[in-house]
N, C-alpha and C. Protein backbone atom coordinates (compact mmCIF):
# COMPACT_ATOMS: atom_id res chain seq x y z
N UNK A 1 72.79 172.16 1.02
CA UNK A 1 74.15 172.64 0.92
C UNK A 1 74.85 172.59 2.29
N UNK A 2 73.94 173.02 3.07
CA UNK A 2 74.86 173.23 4.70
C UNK A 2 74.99 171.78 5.36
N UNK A 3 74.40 170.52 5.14
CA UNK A 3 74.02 169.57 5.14
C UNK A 3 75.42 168.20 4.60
N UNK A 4 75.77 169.19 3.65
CA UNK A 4 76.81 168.69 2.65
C UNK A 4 78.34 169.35 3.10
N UNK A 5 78.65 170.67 3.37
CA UNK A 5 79.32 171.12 4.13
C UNK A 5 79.74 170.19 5.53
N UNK A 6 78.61 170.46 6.50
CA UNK A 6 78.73 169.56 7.73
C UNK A 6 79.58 168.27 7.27
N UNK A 7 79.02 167.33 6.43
CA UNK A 7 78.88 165.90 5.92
C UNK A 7 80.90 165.78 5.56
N UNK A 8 81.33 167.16 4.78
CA UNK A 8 82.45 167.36 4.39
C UNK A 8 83.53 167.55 5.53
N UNK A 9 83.01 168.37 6.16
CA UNK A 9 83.93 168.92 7.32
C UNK A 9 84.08 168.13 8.05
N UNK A 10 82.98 166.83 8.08
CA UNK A 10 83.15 165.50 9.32
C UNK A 10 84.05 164.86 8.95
N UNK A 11 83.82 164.36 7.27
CA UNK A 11 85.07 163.66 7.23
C UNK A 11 86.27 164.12 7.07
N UNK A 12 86.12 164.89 6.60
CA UNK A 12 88.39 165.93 6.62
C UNK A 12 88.08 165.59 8.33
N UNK A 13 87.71 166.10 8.83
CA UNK A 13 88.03 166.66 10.22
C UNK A 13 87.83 165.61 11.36
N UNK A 14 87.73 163.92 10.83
CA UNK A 14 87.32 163.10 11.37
C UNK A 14 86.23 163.27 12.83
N UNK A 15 86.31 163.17 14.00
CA UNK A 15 85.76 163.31 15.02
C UNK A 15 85.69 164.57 15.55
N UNK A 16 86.01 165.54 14.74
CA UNK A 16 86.74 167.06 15.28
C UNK A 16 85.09 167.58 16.01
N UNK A 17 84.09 167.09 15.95
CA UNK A 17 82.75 167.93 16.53
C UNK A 17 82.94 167.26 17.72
N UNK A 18 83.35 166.10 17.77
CA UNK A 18 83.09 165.67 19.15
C UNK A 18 84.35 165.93 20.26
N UNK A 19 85.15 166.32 19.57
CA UNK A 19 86.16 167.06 20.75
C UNK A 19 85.73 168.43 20.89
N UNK A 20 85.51 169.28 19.82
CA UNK A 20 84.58 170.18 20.29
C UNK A 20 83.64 170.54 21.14
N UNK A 21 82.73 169.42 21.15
CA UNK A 21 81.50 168.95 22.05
C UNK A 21 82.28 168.72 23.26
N UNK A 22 83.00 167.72 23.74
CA UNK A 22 83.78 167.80 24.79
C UNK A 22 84.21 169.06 25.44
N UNK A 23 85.07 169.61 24.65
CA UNK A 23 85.74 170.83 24.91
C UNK A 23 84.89 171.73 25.83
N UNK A 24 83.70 171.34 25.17
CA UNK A 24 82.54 172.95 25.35
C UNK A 24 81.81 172.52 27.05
N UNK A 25 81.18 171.01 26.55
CA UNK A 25 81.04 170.48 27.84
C UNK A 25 81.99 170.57 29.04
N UNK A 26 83.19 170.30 28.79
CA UNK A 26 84.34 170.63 30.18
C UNK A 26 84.27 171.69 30.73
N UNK A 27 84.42 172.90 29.59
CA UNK A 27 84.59 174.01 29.96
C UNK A 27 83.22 174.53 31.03
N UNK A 28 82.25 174.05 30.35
CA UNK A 28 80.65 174.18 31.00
C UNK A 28 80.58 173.76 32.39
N UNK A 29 80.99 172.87 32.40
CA UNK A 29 81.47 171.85 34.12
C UNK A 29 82.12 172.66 34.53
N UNK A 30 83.20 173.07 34.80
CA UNK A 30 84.34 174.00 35.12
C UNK A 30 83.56 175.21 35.56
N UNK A 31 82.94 175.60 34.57
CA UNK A 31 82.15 177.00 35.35
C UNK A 31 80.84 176.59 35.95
N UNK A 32 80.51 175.72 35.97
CA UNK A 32 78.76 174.81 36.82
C UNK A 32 79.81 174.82 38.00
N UNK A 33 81.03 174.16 38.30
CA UNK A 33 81.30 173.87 39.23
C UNK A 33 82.03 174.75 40.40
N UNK A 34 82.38 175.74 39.47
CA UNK A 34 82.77 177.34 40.48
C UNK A 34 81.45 178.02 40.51
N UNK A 35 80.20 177.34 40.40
CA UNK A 35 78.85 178.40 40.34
C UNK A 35 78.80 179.95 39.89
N UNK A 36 79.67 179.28 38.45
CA UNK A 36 79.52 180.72 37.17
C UNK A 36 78.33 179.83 36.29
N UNK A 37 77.33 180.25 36.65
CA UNK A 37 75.58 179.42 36.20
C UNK A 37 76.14 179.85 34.58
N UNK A 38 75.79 181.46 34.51
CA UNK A 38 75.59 181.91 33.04
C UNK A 38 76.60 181.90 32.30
N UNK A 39 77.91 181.50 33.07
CA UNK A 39 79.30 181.25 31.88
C UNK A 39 78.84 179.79 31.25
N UNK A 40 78.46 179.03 32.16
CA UNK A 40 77.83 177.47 31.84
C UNK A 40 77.12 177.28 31.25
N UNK A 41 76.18 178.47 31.02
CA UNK A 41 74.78 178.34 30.14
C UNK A 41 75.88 178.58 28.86
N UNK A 42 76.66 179.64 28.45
CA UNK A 42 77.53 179.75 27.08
C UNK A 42 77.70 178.24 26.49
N UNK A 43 78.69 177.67 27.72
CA UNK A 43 79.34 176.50 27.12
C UNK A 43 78.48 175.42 26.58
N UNK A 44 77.44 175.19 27.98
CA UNK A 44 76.55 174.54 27.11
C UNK A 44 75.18 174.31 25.87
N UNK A 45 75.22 175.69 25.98
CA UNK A 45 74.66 176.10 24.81
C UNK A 45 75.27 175.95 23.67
N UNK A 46 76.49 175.76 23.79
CA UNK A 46 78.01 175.62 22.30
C UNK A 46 77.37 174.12 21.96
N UNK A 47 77.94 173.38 23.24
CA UNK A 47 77.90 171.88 23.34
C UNK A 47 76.26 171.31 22.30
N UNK A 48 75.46 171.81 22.94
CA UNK A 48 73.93 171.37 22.44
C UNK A 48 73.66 171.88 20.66
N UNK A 49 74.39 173.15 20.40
CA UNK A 49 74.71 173.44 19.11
C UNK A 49 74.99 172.55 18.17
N UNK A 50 76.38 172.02 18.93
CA UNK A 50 77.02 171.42 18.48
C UNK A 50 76.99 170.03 17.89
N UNK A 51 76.21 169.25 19.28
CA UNK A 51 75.56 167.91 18.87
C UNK A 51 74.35 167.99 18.30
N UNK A 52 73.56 169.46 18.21
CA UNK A 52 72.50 169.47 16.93
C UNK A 52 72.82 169.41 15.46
N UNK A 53 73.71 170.27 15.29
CA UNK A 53 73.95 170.09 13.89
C UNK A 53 74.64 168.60 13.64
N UNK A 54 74.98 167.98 13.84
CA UNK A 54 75.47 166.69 13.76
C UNK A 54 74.39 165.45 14.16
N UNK A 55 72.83 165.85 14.69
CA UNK A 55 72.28 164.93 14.57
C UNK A 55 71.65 164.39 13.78
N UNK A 56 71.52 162.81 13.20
CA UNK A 56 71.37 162.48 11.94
C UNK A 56 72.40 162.73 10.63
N UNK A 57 73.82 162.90 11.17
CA UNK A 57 74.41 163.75 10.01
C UNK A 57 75.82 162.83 10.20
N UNK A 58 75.54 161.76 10.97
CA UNK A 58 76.82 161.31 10.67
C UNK A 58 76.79 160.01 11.31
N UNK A 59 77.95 158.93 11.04
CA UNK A 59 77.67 157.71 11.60
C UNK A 59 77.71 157.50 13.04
N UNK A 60 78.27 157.60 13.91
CA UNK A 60 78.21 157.76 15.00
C UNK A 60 77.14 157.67 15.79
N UNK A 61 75.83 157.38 15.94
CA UNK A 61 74.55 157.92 16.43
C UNK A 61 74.47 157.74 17.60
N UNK A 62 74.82 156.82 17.79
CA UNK A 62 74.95 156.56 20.28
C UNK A 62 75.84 157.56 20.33
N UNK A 63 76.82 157.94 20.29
CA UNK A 63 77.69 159.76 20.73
C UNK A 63 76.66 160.82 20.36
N UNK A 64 76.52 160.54 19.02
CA UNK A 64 75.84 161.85 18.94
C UNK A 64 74.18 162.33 19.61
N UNK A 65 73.77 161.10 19.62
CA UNK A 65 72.28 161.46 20.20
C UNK A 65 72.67 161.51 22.24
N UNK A 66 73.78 160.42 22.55
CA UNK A 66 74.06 160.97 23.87
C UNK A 66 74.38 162.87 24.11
N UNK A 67 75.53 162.83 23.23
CA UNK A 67 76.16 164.29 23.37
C UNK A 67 74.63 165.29 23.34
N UNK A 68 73.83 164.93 22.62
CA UNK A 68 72.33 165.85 22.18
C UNK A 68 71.60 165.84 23.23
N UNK A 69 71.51 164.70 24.10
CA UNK A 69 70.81 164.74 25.80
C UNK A 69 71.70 165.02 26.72
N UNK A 70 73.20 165.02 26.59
CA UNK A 70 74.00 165.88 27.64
C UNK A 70 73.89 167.11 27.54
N UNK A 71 73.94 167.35 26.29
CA UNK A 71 73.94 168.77 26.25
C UNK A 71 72.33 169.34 27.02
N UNK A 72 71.62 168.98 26.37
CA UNK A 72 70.32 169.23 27.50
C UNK A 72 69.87 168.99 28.64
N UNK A 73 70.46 168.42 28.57
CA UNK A 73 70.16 167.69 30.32
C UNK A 73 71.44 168.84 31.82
N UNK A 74 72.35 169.54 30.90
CA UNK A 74 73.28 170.11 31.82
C UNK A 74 72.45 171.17 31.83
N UNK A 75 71.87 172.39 30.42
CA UNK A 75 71.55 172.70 30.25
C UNK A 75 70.06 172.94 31.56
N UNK A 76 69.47 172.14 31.60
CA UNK A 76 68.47 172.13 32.60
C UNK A 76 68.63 172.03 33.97
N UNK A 77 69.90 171.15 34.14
CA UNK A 77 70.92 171.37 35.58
C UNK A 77 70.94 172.52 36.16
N UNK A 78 71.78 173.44 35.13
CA UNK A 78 72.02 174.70 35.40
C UNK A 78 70.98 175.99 35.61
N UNK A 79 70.19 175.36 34.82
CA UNK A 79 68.88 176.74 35.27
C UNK A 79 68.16 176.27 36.42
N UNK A 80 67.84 174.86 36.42
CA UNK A 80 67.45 174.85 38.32
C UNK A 80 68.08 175.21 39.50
N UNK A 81 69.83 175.47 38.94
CA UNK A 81 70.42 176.07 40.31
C UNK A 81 70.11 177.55 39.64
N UNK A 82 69.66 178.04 38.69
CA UNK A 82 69.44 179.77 38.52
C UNK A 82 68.11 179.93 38.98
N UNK A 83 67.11 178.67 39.39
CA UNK A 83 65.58 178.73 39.52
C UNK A 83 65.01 179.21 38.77
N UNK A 84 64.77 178.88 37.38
CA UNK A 84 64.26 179.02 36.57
C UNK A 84 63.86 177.84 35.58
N UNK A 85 62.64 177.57 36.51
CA UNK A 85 62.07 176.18 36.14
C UNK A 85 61.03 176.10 34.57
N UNK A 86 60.73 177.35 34.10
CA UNK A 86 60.41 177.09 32.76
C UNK A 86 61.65 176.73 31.99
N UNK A 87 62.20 177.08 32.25
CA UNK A 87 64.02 176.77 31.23
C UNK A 87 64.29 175.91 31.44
N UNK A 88 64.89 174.94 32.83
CA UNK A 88 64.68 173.93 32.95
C UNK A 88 63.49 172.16 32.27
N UNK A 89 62.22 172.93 32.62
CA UNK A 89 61.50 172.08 32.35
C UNK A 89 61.47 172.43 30.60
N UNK A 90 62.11 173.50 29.58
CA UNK A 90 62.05 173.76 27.94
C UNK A 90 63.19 172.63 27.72
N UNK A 91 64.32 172.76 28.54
CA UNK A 91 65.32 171.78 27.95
C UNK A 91 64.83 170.28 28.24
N UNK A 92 64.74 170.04 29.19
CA UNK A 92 64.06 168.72 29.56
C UNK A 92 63.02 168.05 28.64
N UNK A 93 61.96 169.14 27.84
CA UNK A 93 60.93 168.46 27.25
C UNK A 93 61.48 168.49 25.53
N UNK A 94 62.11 169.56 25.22
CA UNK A 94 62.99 169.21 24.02
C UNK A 94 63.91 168.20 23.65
N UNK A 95 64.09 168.00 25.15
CA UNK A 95 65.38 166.38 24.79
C UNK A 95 64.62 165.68 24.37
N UNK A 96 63.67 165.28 25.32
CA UNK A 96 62.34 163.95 25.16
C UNK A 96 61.88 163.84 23.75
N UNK A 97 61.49 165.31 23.65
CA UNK A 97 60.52 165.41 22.19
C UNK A 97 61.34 164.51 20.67
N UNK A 98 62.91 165.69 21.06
CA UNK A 98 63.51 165.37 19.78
C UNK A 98 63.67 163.66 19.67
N UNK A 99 64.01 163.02 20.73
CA UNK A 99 64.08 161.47 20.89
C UNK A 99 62.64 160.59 19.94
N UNK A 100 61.87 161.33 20.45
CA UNK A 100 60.33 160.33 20.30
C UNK A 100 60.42 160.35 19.08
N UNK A 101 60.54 161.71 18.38
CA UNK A 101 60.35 161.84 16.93
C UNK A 101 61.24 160.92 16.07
N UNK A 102 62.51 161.16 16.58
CA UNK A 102 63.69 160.40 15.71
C UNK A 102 63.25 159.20 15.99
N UNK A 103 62.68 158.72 17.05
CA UNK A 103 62.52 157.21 16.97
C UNK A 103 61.50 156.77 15.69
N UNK A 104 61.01 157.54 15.48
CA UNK A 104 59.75 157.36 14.23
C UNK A 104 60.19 158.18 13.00
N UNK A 105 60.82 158.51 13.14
CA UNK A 105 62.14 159.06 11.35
C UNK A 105 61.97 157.75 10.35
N UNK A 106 61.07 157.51 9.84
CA UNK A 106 61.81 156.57 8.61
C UNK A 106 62.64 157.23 7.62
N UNK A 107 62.85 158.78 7.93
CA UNK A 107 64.22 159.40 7.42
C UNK A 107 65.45 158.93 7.69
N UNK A 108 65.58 158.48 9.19
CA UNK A 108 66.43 158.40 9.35
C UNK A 108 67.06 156.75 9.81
N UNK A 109 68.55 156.72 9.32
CA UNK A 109 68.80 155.45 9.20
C UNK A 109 68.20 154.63 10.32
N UNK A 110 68.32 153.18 10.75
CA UNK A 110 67.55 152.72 11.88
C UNK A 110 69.01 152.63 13.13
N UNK A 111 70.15 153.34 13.09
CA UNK A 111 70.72 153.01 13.78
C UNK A 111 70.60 154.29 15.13
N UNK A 112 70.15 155.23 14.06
CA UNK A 112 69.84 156.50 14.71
C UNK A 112 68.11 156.64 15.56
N UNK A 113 67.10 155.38 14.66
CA UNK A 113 66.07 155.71 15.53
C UNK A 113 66.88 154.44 16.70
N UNK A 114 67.00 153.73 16.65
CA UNK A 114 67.43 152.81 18.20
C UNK A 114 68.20 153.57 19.07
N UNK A 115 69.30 154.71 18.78
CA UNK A 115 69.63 154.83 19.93
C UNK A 115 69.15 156.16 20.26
N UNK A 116 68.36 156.49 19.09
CA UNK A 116 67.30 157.74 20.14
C UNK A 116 65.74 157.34 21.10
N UNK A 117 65.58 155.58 20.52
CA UNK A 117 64.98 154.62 21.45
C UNK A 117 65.43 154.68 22.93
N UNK A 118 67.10 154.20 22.76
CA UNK A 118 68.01 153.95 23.89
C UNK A 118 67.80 155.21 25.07
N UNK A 119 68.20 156.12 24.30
CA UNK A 119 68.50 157.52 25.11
C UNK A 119 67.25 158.19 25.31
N UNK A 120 65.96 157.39 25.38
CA UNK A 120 64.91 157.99 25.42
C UNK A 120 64.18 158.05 27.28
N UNK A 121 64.64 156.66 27.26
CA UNK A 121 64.88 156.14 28.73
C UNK A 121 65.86 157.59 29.60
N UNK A 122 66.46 157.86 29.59
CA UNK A 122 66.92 158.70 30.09
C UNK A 122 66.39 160.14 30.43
N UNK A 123 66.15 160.62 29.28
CA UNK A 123 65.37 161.37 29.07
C UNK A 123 63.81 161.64 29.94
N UNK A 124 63.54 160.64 29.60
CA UNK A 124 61.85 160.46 30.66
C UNK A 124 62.74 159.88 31.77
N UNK A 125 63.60 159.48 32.57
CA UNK A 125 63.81 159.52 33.81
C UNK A 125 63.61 161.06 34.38
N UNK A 126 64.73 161.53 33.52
CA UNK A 126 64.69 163.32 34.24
C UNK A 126 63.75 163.93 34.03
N UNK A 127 62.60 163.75 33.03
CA UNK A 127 61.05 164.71 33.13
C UNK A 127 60.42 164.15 34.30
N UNK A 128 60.34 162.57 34.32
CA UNK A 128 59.65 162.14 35.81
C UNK A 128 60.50 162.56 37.06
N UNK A 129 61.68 162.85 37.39
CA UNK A 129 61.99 163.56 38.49
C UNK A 129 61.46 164.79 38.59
N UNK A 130 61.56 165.75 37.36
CA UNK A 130 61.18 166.88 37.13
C UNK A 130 59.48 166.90 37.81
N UNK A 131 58.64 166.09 37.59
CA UNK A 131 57.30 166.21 37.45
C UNK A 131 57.22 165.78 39.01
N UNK A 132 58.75 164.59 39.65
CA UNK A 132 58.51 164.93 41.15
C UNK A 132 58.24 165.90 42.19
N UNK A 133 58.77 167.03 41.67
CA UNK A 133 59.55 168.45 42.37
C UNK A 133 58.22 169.40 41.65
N UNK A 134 57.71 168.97 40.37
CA UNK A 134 56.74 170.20 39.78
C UNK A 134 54.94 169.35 39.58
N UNK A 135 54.56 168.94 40.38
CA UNK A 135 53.48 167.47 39.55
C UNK A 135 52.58 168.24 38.88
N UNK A 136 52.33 169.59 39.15
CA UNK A 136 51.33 170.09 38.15
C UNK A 136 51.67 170.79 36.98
N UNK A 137 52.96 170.60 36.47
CA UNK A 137 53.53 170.53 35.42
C UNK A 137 53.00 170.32 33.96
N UNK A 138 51.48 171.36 33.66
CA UNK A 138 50.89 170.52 31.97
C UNK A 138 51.95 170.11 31.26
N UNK A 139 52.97 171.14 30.55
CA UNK A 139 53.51 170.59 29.49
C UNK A 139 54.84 169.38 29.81
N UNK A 140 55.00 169.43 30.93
CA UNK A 140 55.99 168.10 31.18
C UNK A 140 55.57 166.75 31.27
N UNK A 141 54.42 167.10 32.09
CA UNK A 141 52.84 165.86 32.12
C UNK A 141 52.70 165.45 29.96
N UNK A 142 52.34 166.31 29.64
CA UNK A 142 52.19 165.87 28.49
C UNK A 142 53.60 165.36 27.40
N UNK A 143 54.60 165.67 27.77
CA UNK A 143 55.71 165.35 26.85
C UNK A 143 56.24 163.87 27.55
N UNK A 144 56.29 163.38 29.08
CA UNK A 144 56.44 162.22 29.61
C UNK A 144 55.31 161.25 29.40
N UNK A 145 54.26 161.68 28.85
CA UNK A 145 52.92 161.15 28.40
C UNK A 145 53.09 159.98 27.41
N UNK A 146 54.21 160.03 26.64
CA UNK A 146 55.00 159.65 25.28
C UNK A 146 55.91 158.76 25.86
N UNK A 147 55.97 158.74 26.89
CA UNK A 147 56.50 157.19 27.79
C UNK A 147 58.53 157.10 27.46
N UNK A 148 58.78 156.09 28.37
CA UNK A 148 59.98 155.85 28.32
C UNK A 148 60.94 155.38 26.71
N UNK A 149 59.72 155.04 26.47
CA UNK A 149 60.57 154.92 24.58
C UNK A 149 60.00 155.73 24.04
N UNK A 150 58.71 156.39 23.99
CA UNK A 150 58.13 156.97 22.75
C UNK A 150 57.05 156.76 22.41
N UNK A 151 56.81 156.90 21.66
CA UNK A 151 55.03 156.73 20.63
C UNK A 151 55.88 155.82 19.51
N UNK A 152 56.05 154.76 18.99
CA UNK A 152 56.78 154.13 17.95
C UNK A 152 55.14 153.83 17.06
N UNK A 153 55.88 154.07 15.26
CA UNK A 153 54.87 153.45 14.74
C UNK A 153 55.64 152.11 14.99
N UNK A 154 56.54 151.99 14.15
CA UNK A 154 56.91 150.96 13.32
C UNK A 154 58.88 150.89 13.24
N UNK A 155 59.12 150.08 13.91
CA UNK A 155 60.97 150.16 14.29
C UNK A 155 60.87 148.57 14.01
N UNK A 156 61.50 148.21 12.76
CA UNK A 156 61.87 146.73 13.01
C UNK A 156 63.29 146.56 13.52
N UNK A 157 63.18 145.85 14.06
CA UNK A 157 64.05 145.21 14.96
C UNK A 157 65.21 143.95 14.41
N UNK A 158 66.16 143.70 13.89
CA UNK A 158 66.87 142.57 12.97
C UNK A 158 68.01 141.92 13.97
């Protein structure tokens, strides 16, 4: 039902999540950038909301799986300037994770596992910086373990 809702509200409301998502992100920057950390954690916590419920849920999939690693990736920004490197390194390994998996969704259409392929690269860039600054890092060690694309069974390629 909530699935179908979302699905409804996308189309009346054409792109309306992703100005949202914007919105939330700006606002998030705006306070990252006057070093209001925990007003930033709000916004981007909206933002990452935001491009969750919309992942897999709509055509769009390069916005939406980007908007889903911006949102995490600021997210982890911001708690390393609060020094709080378990939070940091939770958002960081949740981006990765959710990527690997979707890449191996035969749920999900194949336009959505390629560009959670795409954006996976990214993703393991910032755990391997992360693992620069932390190297004895188990659970970051183990989620970058899953490499720059993933664990793929099976993605054909056309």
């Amino acid at each position: 039902m909530l699935n179908e809702i979302m699905t409804e509200a996308c189309a009346v409301n054409g792109q309306d999540y992703l100005v949202r998502w914007r919105q939330a992100t700006t606002d998030g920057n705006d306070a990252f950038s006057s070093g209001s950390y925990r007003e930033a954690i709000g916004h981007y916590d909206l933002a990452l909301t935001i491009a969750t419920d919309f992942f897999g849920q709509v055509d769009d999939a390069d916005t939406v799986v980007a908007a889903y690693v911006i949102a995490h990736h600021n997210l982890a920004d911001t708690y390393e300037r609060l020094g709080s490197v378990a939070l940091q390194r939770l958002h960081l390994c949740l981006a990765h994770e959710q990527l690997c998996t979707a890449m191996n969704d035969r749920a999900l259409p194949q336009a959505w596992q390629m560009a959670a392929m795409s954006q996976s690269r990214r993703t393991y860039g910032e755990l391997t910086r992360f693992l620069g600054l932390h190297p004895d890092d188990k659970q970051a060690q183990l989620v970058a373990s899953q490499g720059a694309a993933g664990i793929t069974l099976e993605i054909a390629v056309h």
